[in-house]
C-alpha atoms as a PDB file:
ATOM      1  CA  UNK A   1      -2.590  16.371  15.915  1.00  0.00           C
ATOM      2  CA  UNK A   2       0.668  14.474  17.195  1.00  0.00           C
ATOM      3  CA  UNK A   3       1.933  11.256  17.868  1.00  0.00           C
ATOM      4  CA  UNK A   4       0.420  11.554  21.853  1.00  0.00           C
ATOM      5  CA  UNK A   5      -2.998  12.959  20.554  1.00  0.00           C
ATOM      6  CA  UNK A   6      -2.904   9.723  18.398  1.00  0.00           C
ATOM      7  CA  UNK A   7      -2.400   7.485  20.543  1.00  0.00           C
ATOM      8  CA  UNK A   8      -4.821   8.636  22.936  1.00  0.00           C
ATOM      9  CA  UNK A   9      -7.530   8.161  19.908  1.00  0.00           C
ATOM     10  CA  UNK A  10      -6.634   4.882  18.904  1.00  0.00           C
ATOM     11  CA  UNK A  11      -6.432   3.506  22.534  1.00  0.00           C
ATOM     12  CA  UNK A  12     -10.263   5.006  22.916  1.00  0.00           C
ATOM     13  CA  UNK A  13     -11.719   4.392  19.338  1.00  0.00           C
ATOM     14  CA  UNK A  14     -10.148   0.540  20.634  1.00  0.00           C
ATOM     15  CA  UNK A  15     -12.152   0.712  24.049  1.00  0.00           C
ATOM     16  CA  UNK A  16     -15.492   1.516  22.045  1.00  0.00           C
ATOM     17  CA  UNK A  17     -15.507  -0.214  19.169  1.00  0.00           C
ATOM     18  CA  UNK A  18     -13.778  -3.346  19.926  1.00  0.00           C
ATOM     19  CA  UNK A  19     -14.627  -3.305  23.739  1.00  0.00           C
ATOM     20  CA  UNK A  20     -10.617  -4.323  24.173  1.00  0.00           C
ATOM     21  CA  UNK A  21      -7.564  -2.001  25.058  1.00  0.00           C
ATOM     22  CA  UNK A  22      -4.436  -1.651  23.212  1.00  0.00           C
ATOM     23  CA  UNK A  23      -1.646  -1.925  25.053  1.00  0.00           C
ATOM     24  CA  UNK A  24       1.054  -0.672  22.086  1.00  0.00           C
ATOM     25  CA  UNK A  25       2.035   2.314  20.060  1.00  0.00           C
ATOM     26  CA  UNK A  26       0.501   4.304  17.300  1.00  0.00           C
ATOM     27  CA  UNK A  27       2.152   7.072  15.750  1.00  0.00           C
ATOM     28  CA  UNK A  28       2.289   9.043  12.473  1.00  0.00           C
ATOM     29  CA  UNK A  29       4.474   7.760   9.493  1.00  0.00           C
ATOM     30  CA  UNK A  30       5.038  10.639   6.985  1.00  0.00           C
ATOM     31  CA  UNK A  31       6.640   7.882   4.622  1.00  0.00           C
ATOM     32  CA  UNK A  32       3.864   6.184   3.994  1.00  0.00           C
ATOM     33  CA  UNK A  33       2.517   6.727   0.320  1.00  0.00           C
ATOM     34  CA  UNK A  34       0.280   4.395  -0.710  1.00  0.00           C
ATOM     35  CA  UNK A  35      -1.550   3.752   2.106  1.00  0.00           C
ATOM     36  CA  UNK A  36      -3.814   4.914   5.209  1.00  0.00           C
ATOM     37  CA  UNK A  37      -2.159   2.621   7.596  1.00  0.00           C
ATOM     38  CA  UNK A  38       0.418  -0.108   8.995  1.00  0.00           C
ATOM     39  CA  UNK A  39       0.051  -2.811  11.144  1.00  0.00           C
ATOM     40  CA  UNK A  40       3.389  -4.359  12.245  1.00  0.00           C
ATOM     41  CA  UNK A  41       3.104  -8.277  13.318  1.00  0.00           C
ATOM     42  CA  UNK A  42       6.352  -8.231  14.760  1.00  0.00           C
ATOM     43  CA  UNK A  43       6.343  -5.654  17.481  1.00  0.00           C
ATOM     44  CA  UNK A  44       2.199  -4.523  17.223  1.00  0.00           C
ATOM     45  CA  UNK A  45       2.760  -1.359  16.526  1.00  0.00           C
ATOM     46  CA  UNK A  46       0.033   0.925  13.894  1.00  0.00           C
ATOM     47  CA  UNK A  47       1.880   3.378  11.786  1.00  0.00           C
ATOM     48  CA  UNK A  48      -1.090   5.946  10.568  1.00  0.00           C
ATOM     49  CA  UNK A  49      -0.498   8.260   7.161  1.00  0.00           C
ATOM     50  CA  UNK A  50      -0.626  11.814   8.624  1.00  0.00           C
ATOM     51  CA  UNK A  51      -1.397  13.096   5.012  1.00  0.00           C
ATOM     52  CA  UNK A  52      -4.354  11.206   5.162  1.00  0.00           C
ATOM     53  CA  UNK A  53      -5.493  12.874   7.855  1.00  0.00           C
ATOM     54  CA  UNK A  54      -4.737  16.622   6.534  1.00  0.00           C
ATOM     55  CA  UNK A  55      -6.747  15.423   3.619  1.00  0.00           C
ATOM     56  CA  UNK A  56      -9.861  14.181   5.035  1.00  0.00           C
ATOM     57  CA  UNK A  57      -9.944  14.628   8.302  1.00  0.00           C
ATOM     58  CA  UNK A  58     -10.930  13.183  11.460  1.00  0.00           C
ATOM     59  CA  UNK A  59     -13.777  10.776   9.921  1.00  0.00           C
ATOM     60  CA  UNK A  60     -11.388   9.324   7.293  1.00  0.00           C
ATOM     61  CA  UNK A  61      -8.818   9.012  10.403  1.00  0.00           C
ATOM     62  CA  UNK A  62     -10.978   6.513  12.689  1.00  0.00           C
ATOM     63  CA  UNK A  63     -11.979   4.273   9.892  1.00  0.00           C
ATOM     64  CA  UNK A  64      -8.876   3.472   9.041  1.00  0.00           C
ATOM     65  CA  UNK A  65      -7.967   3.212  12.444  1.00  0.00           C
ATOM     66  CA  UNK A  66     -10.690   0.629  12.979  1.00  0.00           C
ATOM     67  CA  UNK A  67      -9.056  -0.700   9.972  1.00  0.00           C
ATOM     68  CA  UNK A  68      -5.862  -1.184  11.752  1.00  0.00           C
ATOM     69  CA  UNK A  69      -7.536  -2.153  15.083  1.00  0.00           C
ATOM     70  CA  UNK A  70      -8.997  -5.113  13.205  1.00  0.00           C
ATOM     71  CA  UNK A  71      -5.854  -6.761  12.034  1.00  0.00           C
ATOM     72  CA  UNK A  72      -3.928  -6.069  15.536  1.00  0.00           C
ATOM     73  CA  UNK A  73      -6.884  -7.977  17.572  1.00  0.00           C
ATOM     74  CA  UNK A  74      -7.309 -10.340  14.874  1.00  0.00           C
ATOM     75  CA  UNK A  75      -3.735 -11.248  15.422  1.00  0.00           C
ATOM     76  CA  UNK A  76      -3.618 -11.452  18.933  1.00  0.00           C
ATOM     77  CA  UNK A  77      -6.512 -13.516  19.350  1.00  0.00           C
ATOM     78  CA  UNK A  78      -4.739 -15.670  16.467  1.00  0.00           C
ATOM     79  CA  UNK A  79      -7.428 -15.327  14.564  1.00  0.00           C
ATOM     80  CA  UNK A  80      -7.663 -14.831  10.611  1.00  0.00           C
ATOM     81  CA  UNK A  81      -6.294 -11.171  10.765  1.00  0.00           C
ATOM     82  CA  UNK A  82      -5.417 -10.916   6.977  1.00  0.00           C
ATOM     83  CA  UNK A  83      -7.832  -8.856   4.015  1.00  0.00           C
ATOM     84  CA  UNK A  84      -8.557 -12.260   2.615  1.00  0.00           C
ATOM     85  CA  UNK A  85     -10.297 -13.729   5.895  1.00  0.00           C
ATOM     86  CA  UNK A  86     -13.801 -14.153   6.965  1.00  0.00           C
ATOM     87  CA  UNK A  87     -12.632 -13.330  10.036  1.00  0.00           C
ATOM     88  CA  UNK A  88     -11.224  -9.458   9.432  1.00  0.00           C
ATOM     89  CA  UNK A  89     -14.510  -9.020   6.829  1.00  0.00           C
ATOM     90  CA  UNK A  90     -16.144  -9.614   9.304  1.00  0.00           C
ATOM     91  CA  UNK A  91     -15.439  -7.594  12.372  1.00  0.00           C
ATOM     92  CA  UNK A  92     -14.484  -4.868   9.741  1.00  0.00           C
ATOM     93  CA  UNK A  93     -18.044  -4.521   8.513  1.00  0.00           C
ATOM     94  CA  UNK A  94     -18.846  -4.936  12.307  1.00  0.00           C
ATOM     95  CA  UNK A  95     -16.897  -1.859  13.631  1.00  0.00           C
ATOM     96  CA  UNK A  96     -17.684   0.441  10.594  1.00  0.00           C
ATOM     97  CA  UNK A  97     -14.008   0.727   9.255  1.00  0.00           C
ATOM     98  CA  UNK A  98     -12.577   1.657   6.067  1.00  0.00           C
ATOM     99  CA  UNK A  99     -11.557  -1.390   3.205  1.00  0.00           C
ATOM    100  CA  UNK A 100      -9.734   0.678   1.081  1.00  0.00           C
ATOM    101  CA  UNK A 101      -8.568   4.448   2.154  1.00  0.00           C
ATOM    102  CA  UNK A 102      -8.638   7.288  -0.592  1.00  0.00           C
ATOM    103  CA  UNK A 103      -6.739   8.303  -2.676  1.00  0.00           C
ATOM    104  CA  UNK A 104      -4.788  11.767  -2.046  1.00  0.00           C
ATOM    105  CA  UNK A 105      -5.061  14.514  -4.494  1.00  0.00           C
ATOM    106  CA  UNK A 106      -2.471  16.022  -6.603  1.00  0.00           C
ATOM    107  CA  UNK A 107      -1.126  12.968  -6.584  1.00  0.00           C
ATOM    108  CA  UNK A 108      -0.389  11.686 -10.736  1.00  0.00           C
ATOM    109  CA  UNK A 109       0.614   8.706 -12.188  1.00  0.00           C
ATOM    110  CA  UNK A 110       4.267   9.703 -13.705  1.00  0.00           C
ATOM    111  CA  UNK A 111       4.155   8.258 -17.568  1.00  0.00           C
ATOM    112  CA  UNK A 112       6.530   6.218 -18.202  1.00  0.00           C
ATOM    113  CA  UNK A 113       8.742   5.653 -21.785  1.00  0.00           C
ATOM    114  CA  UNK A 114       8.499   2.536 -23.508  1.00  0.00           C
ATOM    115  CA  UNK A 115      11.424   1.531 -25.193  1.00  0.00           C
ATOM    116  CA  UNK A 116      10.716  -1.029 -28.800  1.00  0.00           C
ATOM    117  CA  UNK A 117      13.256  -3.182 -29.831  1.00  0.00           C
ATOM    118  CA  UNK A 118      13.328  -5.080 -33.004  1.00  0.00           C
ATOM    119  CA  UNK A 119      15.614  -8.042 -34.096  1.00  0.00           C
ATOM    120  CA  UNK A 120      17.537  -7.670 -37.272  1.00  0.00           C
ATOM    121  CA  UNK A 121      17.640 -11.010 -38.328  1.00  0.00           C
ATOM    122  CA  UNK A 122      13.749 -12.079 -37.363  1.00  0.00           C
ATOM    123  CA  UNK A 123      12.598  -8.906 -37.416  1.00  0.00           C
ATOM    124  CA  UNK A 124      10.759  -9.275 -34.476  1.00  0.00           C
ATOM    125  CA  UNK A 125       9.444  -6.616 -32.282  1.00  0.00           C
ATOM    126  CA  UNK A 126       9.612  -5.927 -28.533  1.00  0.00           C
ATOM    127  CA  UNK A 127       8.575  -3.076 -25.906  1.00  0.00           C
ATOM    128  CA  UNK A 128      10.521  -2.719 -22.289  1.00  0.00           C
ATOM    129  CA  UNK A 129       9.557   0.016 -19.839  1.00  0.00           C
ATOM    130  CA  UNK A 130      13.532  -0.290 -18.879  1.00  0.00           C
ATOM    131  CA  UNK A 131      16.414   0.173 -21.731  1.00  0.00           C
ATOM    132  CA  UNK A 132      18.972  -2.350 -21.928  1.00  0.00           C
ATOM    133  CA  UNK A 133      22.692  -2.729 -23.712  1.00  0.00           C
ATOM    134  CA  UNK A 134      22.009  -3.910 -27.271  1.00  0.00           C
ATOM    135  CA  UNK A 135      25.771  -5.242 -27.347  1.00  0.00           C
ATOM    136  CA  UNK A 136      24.768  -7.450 -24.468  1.00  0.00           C
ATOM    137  CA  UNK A 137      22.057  -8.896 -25.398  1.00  0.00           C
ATOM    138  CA  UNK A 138      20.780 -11.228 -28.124  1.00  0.00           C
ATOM    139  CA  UNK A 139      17.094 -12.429 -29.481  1.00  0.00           C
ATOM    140  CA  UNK A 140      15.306 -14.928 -27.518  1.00  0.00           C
ATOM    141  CA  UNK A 141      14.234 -16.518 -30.485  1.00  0.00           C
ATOM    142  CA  UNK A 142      17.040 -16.767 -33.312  1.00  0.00           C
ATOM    143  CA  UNK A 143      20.247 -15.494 -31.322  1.00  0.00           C
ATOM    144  CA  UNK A 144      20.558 -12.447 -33.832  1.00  0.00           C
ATOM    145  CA  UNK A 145      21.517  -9.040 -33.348  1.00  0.00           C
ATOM    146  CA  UNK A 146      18.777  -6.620 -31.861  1.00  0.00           C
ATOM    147  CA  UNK A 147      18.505  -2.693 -32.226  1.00  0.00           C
ATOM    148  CA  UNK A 148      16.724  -0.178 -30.378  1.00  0.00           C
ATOM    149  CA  UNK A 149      13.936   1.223 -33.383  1.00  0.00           C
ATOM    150  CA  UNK A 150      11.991   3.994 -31.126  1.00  0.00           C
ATOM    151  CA  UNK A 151      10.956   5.533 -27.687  1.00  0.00           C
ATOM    152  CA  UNK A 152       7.218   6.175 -27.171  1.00  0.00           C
ATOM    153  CA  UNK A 153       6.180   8.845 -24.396  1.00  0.00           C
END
């Protein structure tokens, strides 16, 4: 499927379900990551994640286009178009979209390193996901010196 295939499925899933037409563009946004879809308030255009699609297919695809759909009519009607509205919960459950899309396989969590810290005067102990410059940087609580004491995987 391509970005004209798209578009042709979106302006006919928006005929049928909603009864409305859209009148802007949908195409395929390979940087998306974390989620199915995009709905841009500025220009009205849907971005859809074409991995979503490879995934799980043409179902998957139309509920989060109905997803989508909801928050572009929403808006132009100036209605509540946001998750946290009646409004969208509403018309959502109404057209049979998606709330949440799934999540794509292979994809892991990457662990991260946590870095503890321990004053030398107070002897007070700290973890940061991010190292910092010991030189730099002084307790919050009695101004002494701090030192880095381990790295945890």
């Amino acid at each position: 499927m391509n970005d004209f295939d798209l578009q042709e499925l979106v302006e006919s899933v928006s005929k049928e379900s909603f009864g409305k037409k859209f009148k802007h563009k949908a195409f395929f946004n390979p940087r998306l990551r974390t989620t199915g879809g995009r709905y841009s308030l500025s220009d009205h255009h849907i971005e859809i994640n074409p991995k979503q699609y490879e995934h799980f297919g043409m179902e998957e695809l139309i509920k989060i286009i109905k997803h989508e759909l909801c928050h572009y009519h929403l808006h132009l009607e100036k209605k509540g178009y946001m998750h946290k509205d009646s409004d969208f919960k509403v018309l959502l459950k109404k057209v049979g979209g998606s709330r949440f899309c799934q999540t794509i396989p292979g994809k892991k969590k990457q662990a991260t390193k946590i870095h503890i810290y321990e004053c030398k005067q107070c002897s007070v102990q700290f973890k940061r996901k991010r190292q910092f410059d010991t030189k730099k940087y002084v307790c919050g609580r009695c101004k002494g010196r701090i030192k880095k004491v381990e790295t945890i995987f």
